[in-house]
PDB file of N, CA and C in Angstrom:
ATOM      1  N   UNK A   1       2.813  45.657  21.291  1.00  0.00           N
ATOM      2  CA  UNK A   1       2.270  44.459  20.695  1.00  0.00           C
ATOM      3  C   UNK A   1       1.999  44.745  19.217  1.00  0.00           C
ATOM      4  N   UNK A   2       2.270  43.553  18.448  1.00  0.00           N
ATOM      5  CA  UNK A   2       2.365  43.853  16.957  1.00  0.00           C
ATOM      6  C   UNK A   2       1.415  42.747  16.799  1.00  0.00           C
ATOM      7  N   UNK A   3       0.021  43.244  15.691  1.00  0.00           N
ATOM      8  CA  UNK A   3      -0.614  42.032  15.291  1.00  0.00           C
ATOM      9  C   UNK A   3      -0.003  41.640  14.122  1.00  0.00           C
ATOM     10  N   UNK A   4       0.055  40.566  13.518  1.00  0.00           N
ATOM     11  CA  UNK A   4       0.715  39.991  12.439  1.00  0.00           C
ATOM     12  C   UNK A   4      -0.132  39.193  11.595  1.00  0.00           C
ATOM     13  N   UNK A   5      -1.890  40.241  11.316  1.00  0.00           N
ATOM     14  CA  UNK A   5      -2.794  39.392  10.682  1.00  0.00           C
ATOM     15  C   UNK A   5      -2.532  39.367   9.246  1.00  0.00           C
ATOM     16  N   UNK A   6      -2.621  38.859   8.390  1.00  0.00           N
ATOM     17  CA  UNK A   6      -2.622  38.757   6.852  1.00  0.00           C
ATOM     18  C   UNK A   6      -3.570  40.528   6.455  1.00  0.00           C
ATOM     19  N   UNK A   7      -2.813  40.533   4.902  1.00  0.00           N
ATOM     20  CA  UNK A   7      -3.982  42.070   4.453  1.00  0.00           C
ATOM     21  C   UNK A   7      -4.960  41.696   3.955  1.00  0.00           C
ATOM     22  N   UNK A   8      -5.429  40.299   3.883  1.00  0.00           N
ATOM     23  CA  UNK A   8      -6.799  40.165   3.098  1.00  0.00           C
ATOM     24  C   UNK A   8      -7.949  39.777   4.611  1.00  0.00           C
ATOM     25  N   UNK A   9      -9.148  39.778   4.487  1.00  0.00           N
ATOM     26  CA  UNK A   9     -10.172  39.399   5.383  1.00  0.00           C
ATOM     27  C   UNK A   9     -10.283  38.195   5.193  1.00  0.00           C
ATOM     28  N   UNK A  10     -10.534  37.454   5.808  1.00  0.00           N
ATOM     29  CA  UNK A  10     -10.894  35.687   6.075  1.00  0.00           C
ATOM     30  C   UNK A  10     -12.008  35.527   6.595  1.00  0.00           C
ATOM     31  N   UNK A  11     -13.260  34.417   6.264  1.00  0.00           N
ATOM     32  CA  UNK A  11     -14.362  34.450   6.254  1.00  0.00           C
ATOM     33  C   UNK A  11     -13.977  32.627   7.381  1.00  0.00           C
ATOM     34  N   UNK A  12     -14.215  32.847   8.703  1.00  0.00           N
ATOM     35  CA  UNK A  12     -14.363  31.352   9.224  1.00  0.00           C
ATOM     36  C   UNK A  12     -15.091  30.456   8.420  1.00  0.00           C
ATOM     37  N   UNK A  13     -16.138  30.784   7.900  1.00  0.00           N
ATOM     38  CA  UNK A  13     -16.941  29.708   7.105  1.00  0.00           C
ATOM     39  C   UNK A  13     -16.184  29.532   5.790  1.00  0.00           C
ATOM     40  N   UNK A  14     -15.842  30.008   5.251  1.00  0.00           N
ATOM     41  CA  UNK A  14     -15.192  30.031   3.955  1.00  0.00           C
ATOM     42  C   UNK A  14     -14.260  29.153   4.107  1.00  0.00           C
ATOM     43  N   UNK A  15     -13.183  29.591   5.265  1.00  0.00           N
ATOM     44  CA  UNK A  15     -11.760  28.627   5.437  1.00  0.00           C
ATOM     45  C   UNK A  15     -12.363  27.580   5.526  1.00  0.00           C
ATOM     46  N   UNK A  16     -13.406  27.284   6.162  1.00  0.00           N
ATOM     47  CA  UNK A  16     -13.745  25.996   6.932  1.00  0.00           C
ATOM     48  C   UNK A  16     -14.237  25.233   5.225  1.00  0.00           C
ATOM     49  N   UNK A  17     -14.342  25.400   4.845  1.00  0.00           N
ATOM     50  CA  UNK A  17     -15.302  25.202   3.192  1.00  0.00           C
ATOM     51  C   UNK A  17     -14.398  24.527   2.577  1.00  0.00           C
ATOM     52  N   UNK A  18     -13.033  25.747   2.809  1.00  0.00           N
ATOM     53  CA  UNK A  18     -12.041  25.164   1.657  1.00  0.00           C
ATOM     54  C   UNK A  18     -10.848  23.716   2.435  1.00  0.00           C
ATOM     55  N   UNK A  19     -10.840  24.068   3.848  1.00  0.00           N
ATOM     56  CA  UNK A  19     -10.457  22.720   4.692  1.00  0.00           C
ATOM     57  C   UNK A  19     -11.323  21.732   4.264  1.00  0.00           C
ATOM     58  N   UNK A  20     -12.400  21.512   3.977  1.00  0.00           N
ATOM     59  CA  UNK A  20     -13.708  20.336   3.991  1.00  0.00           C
ATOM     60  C   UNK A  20     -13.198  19.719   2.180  1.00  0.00           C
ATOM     61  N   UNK A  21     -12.832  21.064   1.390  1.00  0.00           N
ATOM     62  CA  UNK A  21     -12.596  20.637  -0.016  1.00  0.00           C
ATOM     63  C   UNK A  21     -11.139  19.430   0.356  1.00  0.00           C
ATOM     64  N   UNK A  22     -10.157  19.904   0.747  1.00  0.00           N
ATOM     65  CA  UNK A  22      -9.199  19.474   0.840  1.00  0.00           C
ATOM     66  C   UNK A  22      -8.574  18.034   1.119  1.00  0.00           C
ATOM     67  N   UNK A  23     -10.498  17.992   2.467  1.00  0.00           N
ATOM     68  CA  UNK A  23     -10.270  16.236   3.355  1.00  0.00           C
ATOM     69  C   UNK A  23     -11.365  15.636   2.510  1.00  0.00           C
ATOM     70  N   UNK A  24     -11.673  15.974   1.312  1.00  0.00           N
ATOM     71  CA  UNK A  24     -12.719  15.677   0.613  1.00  0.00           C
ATOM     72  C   UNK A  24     -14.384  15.104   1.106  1.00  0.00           C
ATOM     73  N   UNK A  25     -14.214  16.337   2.021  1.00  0.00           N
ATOM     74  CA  UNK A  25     -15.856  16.024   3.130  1.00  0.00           C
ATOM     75  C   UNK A  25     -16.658  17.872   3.054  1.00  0.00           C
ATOM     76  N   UNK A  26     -17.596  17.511   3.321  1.00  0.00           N
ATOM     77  CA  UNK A  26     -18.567  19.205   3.179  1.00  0.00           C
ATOM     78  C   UNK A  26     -17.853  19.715   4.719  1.00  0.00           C
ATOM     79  N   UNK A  27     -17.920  20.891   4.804  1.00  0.00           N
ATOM     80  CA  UNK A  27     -17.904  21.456   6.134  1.00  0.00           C
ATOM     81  C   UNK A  27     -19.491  22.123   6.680  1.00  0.00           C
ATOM     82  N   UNK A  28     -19.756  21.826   7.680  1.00  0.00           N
ATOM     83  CA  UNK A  28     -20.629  21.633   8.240  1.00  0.00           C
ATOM     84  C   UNK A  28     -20.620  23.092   9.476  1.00  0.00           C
ATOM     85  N   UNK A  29     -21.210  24.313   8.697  1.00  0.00           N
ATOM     86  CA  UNK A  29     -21.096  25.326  10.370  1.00  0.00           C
ATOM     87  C   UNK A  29     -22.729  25.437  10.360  1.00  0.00           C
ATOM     88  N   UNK A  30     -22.729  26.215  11.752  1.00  0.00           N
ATOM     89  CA  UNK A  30     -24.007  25.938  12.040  1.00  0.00           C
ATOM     90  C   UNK A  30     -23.616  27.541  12.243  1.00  0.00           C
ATOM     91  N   UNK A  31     -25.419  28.161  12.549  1.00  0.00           N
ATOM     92  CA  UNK A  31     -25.597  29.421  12.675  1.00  0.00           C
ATOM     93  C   UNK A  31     -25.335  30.491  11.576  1.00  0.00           C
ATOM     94  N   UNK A  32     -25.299  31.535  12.017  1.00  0.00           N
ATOM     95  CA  UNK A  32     -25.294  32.615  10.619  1.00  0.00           C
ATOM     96  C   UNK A  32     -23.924  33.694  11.427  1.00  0.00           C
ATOM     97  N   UNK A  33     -23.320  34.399  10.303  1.00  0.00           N
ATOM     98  CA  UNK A  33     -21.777  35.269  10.611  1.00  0.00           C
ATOM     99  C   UNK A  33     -22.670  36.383  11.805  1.00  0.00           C
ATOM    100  N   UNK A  34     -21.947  36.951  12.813  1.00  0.00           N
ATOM    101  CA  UNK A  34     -22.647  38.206  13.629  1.00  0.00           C
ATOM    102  C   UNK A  34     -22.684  39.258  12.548  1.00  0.00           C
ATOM    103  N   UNK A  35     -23.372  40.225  12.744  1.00  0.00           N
ATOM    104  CA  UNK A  35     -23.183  41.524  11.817  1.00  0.00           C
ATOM    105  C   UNK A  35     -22.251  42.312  12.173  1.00  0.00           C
ATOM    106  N   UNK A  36     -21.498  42.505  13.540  1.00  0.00           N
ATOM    107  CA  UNK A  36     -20.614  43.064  13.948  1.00  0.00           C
ATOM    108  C   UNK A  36     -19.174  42.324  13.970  1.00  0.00           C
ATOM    109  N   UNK A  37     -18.559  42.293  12.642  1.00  0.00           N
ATOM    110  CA  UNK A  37     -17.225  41.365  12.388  1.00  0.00           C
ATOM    111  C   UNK A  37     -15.921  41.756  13.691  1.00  0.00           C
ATOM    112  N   UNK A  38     -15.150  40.989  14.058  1.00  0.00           N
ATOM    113  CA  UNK A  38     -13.946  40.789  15.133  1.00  0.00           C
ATOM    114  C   UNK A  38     -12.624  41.025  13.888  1.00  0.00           C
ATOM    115  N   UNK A  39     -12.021  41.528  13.650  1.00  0.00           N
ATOM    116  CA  UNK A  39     -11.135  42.185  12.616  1.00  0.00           C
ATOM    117  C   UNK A  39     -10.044  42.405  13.153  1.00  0.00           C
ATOM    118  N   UNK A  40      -8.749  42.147  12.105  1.00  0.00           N
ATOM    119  CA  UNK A  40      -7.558  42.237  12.873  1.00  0.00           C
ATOM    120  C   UNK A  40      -6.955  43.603  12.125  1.00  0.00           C
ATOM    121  N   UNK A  41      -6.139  44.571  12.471  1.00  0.00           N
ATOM    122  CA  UNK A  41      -5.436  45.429  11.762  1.00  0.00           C
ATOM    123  C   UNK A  41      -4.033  44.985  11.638  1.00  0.00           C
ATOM    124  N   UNK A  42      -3.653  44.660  10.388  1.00  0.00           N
ATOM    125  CA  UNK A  42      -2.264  44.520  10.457  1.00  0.00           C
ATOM    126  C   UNK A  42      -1.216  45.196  10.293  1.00  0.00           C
ATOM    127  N   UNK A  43      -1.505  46.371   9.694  1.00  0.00           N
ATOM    128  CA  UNK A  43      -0.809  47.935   8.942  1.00  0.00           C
ATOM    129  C   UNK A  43       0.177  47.414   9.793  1.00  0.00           C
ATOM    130  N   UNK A  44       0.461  47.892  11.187  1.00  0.00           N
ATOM    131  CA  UNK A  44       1.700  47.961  11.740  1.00  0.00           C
ATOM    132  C   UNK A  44       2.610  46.948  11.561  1.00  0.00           C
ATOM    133  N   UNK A  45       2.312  45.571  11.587  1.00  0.00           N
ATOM    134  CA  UNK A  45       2.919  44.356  11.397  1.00  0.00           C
ATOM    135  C   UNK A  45       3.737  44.525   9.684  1.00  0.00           C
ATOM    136  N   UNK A  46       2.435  44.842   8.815  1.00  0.00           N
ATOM    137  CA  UNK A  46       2.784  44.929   6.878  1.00  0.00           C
ATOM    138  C   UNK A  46       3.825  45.813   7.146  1.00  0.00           C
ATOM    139  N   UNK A  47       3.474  47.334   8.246  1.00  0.00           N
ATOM    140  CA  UNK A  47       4.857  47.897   7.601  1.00  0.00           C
ATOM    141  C   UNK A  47       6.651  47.796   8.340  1.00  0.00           C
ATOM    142  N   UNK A  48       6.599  47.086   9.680  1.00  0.00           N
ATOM    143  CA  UNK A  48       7.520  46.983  10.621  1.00  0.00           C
ATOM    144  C   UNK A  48       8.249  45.508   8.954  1.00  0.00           C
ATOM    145  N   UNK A  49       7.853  44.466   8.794  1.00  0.00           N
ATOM    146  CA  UNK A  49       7.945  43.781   8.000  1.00  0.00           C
ATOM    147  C   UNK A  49       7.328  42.985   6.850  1.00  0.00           C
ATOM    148  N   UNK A  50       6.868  44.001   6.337  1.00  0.00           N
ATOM    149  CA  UNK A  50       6.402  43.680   4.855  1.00  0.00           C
ATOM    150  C   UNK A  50       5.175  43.206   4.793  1.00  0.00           C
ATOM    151  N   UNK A  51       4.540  42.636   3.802  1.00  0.00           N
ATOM    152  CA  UNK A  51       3.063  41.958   3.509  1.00  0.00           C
ATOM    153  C   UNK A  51       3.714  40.089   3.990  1.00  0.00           C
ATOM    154  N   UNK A  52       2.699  38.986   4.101  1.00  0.00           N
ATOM    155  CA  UNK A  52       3.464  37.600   3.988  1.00  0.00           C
ATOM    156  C   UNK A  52       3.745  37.208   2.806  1.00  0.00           C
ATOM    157  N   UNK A  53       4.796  36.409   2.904  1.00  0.00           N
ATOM    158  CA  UNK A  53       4.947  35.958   1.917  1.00  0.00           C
ATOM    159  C   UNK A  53       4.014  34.427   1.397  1.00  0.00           C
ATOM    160  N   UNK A  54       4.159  34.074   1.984  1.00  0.00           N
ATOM    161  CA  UNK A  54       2.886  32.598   1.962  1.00  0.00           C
ATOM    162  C   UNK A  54       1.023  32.843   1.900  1.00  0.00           C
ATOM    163  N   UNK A  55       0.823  32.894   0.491  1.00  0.00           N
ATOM    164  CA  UNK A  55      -0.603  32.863   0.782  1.00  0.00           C
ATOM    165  C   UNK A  55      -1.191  32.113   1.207  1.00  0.00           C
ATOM    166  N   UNK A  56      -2.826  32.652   1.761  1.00  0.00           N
ATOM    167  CA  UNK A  56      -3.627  31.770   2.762  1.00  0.00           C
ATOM    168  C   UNK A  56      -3.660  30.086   1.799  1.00  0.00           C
ATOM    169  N   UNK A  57      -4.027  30.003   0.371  1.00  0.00           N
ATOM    170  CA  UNK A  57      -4.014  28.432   0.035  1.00  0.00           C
ATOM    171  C   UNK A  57      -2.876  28.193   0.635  1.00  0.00           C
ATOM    172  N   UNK A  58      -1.545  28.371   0.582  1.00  0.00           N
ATOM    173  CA  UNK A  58      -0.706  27.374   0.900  1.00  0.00           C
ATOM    174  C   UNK A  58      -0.456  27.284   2.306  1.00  0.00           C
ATOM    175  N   UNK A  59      -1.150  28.364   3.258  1.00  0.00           N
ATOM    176  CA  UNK A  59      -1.335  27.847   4.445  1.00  0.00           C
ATOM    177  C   UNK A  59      -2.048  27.012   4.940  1.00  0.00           C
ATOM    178  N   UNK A  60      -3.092  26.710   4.125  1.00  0.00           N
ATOM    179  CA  UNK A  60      -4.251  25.544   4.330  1.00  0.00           C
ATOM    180  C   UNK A  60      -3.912  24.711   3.885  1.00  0.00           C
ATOM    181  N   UNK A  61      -3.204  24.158   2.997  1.00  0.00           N
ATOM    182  CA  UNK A  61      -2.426  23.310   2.086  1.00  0.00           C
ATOM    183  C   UNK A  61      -1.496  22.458   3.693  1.00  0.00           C
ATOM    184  N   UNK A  62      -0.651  23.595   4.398  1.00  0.00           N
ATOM    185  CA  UNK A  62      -0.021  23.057   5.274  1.00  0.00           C
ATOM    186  C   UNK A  62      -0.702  22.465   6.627  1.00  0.00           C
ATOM    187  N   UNK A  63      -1.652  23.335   6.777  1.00  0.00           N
ATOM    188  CA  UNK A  63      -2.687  23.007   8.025  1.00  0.00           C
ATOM    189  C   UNK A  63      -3.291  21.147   7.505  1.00  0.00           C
ATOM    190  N   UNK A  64      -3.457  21.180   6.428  1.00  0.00           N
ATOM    191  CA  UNK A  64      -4.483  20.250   5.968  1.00  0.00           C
ATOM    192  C   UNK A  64      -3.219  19.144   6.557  1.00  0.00           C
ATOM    193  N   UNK A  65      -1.980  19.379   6.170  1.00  0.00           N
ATOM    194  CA  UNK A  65      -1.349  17.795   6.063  1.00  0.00           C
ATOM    195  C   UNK A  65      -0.767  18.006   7.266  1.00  0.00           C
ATOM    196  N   UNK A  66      -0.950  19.312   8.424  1.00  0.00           N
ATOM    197  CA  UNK A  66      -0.656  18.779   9.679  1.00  0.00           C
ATOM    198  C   UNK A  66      -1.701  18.418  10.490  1.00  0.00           C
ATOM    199  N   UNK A  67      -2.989  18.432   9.999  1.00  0.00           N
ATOM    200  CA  UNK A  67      -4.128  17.802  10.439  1.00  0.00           C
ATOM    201  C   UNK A  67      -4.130  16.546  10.242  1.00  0.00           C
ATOM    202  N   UNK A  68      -3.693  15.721   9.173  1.00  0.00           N
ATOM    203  CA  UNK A  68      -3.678  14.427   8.423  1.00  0.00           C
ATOM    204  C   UNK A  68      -2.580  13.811   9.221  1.00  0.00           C
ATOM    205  N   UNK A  69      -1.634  14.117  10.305  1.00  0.00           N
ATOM    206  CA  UNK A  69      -0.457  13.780  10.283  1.00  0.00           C
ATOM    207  C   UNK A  69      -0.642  13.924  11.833  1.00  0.00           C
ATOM    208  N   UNK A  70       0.275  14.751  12.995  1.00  0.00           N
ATOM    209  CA  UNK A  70       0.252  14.805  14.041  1.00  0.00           C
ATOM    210  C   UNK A  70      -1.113  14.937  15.017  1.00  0.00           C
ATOM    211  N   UNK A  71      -1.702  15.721  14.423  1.00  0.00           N
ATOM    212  CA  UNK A  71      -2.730  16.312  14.570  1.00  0.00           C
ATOM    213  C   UNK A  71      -4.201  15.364  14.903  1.00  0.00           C
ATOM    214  N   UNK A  72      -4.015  14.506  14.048  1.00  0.00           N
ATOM    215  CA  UNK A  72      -5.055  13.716  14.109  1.00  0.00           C
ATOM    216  C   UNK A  72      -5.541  13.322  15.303  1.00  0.00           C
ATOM    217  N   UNK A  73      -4.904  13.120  16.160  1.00  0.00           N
ATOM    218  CA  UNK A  73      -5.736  12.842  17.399  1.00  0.00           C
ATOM    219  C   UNK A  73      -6.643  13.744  18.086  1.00  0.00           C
ATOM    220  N   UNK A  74      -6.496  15.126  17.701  1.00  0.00           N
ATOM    221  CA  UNK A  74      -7.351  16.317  18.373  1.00  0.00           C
ATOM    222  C   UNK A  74      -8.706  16.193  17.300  1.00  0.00           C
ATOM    223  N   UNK A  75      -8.978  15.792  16.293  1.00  0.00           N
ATOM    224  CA  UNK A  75     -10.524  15.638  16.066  1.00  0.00           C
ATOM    225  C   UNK A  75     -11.534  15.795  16.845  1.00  0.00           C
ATOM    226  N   UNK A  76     -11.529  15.263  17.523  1.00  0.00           N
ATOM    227  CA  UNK A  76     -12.615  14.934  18.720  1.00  0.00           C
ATOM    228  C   UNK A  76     -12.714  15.998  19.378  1.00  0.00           C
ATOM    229  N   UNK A  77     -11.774  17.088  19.782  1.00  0.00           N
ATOM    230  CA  UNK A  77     -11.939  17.944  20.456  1.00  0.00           C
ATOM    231  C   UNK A  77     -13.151  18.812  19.399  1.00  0.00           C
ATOM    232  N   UNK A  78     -13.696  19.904  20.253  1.00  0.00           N
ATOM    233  CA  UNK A  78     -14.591  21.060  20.352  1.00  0.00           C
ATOM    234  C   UNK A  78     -13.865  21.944  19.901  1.00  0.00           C
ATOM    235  N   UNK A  79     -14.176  22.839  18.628  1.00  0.00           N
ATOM    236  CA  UNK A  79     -13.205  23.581  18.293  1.00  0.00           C
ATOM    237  C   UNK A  79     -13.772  25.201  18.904  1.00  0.00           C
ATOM    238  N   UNK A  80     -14.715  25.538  19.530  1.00  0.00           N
ATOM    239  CA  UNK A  80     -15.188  26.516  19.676  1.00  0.00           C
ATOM    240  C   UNK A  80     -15.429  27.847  19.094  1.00  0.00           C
ATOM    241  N   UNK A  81     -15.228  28.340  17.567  1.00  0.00           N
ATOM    242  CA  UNK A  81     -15.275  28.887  16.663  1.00  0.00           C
ATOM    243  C   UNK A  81     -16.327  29.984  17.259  1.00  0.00           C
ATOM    244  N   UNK A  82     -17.015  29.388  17.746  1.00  0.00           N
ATOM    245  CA  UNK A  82     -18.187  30.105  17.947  1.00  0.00           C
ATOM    246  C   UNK A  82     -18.331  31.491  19.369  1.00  0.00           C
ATOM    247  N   UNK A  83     -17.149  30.742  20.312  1.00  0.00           N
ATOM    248  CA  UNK A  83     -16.778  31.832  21.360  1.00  0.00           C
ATOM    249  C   UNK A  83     -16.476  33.382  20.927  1.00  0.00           C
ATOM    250  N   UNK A  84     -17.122  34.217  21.540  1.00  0.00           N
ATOM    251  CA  UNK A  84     -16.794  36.040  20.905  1.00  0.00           C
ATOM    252  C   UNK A  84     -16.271  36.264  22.604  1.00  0.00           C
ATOM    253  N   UNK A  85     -16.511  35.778  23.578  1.00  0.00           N
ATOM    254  CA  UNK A  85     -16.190  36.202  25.090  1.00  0.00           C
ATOM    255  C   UNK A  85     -14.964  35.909  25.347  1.00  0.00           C
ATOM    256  N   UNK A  86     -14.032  35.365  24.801  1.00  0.00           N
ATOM    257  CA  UNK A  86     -13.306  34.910  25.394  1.00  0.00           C
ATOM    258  C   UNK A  86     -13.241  33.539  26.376  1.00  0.00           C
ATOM    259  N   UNK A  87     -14.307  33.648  26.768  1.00  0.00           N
ATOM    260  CA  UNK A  87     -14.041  31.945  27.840  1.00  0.00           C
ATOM    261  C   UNK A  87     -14.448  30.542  27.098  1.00  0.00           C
ATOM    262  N   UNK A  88     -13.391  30.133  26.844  1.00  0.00           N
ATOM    263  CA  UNK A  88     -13.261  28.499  26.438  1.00  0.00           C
ATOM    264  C   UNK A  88     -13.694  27.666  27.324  1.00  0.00           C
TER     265      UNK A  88
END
């Protein structure tokens, strides 16, 4: 198994910040980050094939207008951000 996380760290609240800039609304998280972060290693992925080429803005850039677009009907759902156990 190859993880294929990006080499920079991503902050859920942060993404969520810059999604909220995008739909021109605040993002709204509740609670505070754990002190014990969930972290992906990607070394093996960067070196089997390279770093990505698409940075995270222009992945949010794309998320944003497939949120605006197909997507729209899952709003309503529960996004569960907040699960560390595994059970949805």
């Amino acid at each position: 198994m190859v993880n294929l996380a990006g080499p920079e760290l991503l902050s859920v609240r942060r993404l969520a910040e810059e999604l909220g800039k995008l739909f021109g609304r605040p993002a709204f998280c509740t609670g505070a980050e754990s002190p014990d972060a969930l972290l992906s290693n990607g070394q093996l992925g960067h070196r089997l094939f390279g770093y990505p080429r698409v940075p995270v803005g222009q992945l949010l850039l794309w998320i944003a207008d497939w949120l605006r677009g197909a997507a729209a009907r899952c709003w309503a759902s529960r996004l569960t951000f907040e699960v560390r156990d595994g059970k949805f």
